[in-house]
C-alpha atoms as a PDB file:
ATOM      1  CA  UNK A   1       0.000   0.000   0.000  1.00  0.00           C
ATOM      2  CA  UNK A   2       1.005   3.534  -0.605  1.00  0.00           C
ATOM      3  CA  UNK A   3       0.252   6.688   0.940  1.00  0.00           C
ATOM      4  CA  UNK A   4      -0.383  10.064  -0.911  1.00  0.00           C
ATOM      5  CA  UNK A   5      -1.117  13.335   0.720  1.00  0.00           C
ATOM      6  CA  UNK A   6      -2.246  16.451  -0.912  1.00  0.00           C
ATOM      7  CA  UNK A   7      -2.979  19.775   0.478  1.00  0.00           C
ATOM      8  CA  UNK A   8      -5.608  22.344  -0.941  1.00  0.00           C
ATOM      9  CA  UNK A   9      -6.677  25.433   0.490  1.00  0.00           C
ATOM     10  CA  UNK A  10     -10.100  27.761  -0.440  1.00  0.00           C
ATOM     11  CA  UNK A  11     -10.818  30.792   1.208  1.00  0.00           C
ATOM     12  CA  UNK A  12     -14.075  32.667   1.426  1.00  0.00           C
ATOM     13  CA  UNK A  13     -15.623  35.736   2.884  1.00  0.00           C
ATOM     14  CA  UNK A  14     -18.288  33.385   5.247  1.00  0.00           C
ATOM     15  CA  UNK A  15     -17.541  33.361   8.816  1.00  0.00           C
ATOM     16  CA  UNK A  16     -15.847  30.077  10.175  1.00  0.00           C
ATOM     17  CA  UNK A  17     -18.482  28.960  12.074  1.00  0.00           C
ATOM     18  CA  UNK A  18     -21.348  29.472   8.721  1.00  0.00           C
ATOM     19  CA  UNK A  19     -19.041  27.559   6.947  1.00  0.00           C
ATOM     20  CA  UNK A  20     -18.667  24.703   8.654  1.00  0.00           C
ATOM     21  CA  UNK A  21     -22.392  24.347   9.330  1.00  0.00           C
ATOM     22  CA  UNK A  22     -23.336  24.547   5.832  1.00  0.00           C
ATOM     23  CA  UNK A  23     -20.575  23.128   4.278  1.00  0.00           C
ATOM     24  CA  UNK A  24     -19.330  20.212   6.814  1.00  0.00           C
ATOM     25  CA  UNK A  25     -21.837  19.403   8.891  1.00  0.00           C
ATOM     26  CA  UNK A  26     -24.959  20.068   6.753  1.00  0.00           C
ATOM     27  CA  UNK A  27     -23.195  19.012   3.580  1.00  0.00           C
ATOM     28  CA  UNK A  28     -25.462  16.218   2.508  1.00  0.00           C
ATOM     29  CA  UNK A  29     -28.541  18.741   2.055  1.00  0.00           C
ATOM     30  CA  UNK A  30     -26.853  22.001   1.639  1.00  0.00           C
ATOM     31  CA  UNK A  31     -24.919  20.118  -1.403  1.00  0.00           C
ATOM     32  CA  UNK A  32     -27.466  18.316  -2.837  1.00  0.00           C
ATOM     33  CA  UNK A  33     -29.579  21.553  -3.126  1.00  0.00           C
ATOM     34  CA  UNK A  34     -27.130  23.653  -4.909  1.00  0.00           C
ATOM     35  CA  UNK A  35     -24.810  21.471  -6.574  1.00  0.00           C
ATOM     36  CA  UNK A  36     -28.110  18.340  -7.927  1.00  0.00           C
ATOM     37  CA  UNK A  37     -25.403  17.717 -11.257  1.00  0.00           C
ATOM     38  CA  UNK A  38     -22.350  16.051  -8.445  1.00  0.00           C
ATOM     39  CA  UNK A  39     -25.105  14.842  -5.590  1.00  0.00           C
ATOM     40  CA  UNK A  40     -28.406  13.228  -6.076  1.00  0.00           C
ATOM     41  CA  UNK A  41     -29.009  12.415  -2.212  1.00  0.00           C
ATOM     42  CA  UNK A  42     -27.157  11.293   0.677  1.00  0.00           C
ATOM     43  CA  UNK A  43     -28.289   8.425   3.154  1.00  0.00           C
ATOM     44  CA  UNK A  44     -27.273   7.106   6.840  1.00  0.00           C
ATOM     45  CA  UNK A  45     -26.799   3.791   6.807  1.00  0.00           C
ATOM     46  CA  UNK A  46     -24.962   3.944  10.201  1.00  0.00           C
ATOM     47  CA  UNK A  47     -25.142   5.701  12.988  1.00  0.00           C
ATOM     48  CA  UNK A  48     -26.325   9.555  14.192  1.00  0.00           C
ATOM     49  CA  UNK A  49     -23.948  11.612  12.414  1.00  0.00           C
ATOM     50  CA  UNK A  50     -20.723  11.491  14.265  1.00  0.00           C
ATOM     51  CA  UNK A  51     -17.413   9.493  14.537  1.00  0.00           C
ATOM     52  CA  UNK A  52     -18.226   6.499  13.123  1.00  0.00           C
ATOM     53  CA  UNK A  53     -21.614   7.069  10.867  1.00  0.00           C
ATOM     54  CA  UNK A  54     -21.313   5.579   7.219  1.00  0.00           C
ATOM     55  CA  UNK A  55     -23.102   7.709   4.731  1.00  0.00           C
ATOM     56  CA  UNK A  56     -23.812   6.637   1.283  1.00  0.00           C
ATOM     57  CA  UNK A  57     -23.692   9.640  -1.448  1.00  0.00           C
ATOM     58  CA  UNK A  58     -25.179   8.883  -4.632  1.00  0.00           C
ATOM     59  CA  UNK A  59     -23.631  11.487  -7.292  1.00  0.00           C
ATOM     60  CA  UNK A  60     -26.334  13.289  -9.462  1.00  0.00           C
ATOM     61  CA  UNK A  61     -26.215  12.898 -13.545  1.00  0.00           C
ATOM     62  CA  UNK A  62     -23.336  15.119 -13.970  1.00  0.00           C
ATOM     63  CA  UNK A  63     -21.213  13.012 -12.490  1.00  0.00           C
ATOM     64  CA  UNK A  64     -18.887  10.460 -13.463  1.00  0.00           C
ATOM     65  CA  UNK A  65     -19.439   8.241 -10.426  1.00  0.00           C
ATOM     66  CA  UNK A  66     -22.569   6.558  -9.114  1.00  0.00           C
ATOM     67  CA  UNK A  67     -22.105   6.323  -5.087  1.00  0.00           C
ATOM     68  CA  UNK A  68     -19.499   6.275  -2.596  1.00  0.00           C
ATOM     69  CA  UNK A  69     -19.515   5.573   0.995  1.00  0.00           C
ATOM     70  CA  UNK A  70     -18.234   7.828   3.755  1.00  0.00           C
ATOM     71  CA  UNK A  71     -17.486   7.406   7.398  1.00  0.00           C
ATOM     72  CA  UNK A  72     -16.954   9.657   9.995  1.00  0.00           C
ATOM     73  CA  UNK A  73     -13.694   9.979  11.339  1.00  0.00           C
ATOM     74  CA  UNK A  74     -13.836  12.471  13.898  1.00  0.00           C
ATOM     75  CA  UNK A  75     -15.703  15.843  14.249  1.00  0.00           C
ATOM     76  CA  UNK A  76     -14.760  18.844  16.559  1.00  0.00           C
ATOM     77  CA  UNK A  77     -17.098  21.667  16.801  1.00  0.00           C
ATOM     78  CA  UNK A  78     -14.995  23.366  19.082  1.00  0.00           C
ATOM     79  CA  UNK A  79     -11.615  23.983  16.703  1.00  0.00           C
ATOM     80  CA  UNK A  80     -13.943  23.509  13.485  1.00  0.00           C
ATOM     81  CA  UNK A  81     -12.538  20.042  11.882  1.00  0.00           C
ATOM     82  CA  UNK A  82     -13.698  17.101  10.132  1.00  0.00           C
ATOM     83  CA  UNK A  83     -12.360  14.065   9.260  1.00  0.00           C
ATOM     84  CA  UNK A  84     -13.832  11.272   6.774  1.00  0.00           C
ATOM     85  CA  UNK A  85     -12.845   8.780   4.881  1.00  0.00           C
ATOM     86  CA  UNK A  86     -14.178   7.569   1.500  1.00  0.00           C
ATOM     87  CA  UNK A  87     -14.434   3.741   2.078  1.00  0.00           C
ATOM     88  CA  UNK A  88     -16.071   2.399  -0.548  1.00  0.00           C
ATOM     89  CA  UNK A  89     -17.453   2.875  -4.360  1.00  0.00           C
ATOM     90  CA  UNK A  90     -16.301   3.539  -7.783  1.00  0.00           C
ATOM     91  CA  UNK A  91     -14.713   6.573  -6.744  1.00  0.00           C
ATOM     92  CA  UNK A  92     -12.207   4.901  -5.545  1.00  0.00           C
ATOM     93  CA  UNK A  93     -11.407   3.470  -9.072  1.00  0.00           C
ATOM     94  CA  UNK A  94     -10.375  -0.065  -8.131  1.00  0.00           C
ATOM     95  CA  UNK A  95      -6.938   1.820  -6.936  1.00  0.00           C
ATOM     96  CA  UNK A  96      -7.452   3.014  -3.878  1.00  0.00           C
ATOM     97  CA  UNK A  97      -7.928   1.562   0.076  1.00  0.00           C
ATOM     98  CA  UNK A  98     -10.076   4.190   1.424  1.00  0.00           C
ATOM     99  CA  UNK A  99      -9.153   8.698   0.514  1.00  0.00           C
ATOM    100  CA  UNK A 100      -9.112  10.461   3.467  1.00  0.00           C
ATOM    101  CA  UNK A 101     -10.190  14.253   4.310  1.00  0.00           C
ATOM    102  CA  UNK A 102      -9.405  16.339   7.461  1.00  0.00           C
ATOM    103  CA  UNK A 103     -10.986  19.339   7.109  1.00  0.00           C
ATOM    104  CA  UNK A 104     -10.395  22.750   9.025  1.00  0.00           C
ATOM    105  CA  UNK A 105     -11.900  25.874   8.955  1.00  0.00           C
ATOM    106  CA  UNK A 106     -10.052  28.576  10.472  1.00  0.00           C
ATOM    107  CA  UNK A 107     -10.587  32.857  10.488  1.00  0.00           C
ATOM    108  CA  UNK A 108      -8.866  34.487   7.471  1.00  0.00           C
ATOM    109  CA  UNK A 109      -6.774  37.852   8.951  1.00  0.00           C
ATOM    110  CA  UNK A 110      -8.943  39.604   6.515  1.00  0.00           C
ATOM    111  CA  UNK A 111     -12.195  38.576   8.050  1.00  0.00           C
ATOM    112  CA  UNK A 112     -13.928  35.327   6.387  1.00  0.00           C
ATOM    113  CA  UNK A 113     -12.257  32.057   6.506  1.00  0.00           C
ATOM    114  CA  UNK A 114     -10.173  29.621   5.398  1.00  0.00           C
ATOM    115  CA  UNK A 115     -11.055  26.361   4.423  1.00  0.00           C
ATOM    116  CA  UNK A 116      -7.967  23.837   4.544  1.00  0.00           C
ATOM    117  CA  UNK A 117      -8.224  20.287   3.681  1.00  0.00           C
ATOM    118  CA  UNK A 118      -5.713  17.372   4.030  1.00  0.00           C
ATOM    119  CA  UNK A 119      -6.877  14.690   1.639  1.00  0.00           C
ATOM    120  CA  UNK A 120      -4.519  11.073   1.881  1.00  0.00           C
ATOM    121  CA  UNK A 121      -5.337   8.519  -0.753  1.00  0.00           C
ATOM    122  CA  UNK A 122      -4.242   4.893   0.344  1.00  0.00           C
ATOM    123  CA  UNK A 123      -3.465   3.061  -2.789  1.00  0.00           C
ATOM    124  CA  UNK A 124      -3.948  -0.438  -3.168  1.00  0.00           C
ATOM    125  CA  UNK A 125      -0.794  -2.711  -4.183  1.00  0.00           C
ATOM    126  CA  UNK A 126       1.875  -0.233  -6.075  1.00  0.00           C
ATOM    127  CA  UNK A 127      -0.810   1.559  -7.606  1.00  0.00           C
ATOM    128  CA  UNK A 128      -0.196   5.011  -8.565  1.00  0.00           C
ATOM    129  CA  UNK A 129      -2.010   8.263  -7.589  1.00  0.00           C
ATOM    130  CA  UNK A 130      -2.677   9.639 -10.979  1.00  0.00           C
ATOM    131  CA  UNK A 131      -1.919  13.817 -10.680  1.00  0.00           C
ATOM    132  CA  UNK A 132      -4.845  14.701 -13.496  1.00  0.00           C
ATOM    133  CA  UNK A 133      -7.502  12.331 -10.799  1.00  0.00           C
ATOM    134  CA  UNK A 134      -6.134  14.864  -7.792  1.00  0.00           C
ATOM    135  CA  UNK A 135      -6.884  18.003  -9.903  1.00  0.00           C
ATOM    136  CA  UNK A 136      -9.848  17.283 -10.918  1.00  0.00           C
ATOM    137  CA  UNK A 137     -11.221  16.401  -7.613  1.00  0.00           C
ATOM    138  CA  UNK A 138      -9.553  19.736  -6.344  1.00  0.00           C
ATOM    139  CA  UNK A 139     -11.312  21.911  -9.211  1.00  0.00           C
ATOM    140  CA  UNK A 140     -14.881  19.657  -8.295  1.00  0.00           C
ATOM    141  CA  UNK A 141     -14.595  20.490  -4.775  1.00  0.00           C
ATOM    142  CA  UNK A 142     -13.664  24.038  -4.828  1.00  0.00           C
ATOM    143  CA  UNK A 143     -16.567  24.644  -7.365  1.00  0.00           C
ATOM    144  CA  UNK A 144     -19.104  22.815  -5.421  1.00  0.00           C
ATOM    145  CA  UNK A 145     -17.769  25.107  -2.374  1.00  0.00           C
ATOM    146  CA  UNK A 146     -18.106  28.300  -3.918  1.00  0.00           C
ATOM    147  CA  UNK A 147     -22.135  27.244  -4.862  1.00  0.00           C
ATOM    148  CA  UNK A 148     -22.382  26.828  -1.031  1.00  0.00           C
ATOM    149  CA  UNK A 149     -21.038  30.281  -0.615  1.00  0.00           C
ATOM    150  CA  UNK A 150     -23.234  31.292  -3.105  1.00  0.00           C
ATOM    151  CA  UNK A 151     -26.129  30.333  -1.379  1.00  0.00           C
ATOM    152  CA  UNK A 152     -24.540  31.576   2.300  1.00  0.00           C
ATOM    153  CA  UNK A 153     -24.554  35.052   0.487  1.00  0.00           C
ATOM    154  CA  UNK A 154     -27.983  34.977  -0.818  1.00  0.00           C
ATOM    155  CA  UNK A 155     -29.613  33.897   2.835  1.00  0.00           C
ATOM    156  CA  UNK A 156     -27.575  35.795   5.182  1.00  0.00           C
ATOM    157  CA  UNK A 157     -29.688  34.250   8.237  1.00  0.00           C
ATOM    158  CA  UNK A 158     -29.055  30.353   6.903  1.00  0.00           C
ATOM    159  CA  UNK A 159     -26.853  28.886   9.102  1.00  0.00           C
ATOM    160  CA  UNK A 160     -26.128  31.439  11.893  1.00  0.00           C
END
């Protein structure tokens, strides 16, 4: 097995605390609302919504992938992180173990945020961790983010 880590970084003019509401912990709906193309609907399979849960995400029309499943890692409300792991699904492209996120959100100097996520994909065998796969899920992510900023913007009182 090899490891791979990548680091990506978004920043946004949302408070901390409205982003990871929206964005982390109300993901499933908040996504699914503004972003229907990359997520048709999200379901608990396991658990209440904290370390341990297993989500499956089944991926709207737009997408290349049918479903994934996600567990919860860990979740700190206090210091505004999130870890999960994607465990199982074509996502994972017959390559990889499990991809990992930890996910921070932390006060930009300016006022706002920033969001920084850790993402670690665990290959299977000597597969290799293709660069163009890691882009693309970096330019998917930070698009899907900046429609959940989008929406933060147009209802200021969602998520206060």
């Amino acid at each position: 097995m090899g490891v791979c880590t990548y680091e990506h970084e978004t920043t946004s003019t949302i408070s901390p605390a409205r982003i990871f509401k929206a964005f982390i912990l109300d993901a499933d709906n908040v996504i699914a609302k503004v972003a229907p193309h990359a997520v048709k609907h999200v379901e608990i399979l396991e658990g209440n919504g904290g370390p341990g849960t297993i989500k499956k995400i089944t991926f709207g029309e737009g997408s290349k992938f049918k479903y994934a499943k996600h567990r919860v890692d860990s979740v700190d409300h206090d210091n505004l992180t999130y870890c999960h792991s994607l465990i199982e699904g074509d996502i994972l492209a017959g390559k990889f173990e499990k991809i990992s996120h930890e996910t921070k959100v932390v006060a930009s100097p300016g006022g706002g945020s920033i969001v920084k996520a850790t993402i670690t994909y665990y290959t299977i065998g000597d597969a290799k961790v293709n660069e163009e796969y890691v882009k693309e899920g970096k330019e998917k992510a930070t698009g899907i983010f900046k429609l959940v900023e989008g929406y933060l913007h147009a209802n200021p009182a969602a998520y206060n």
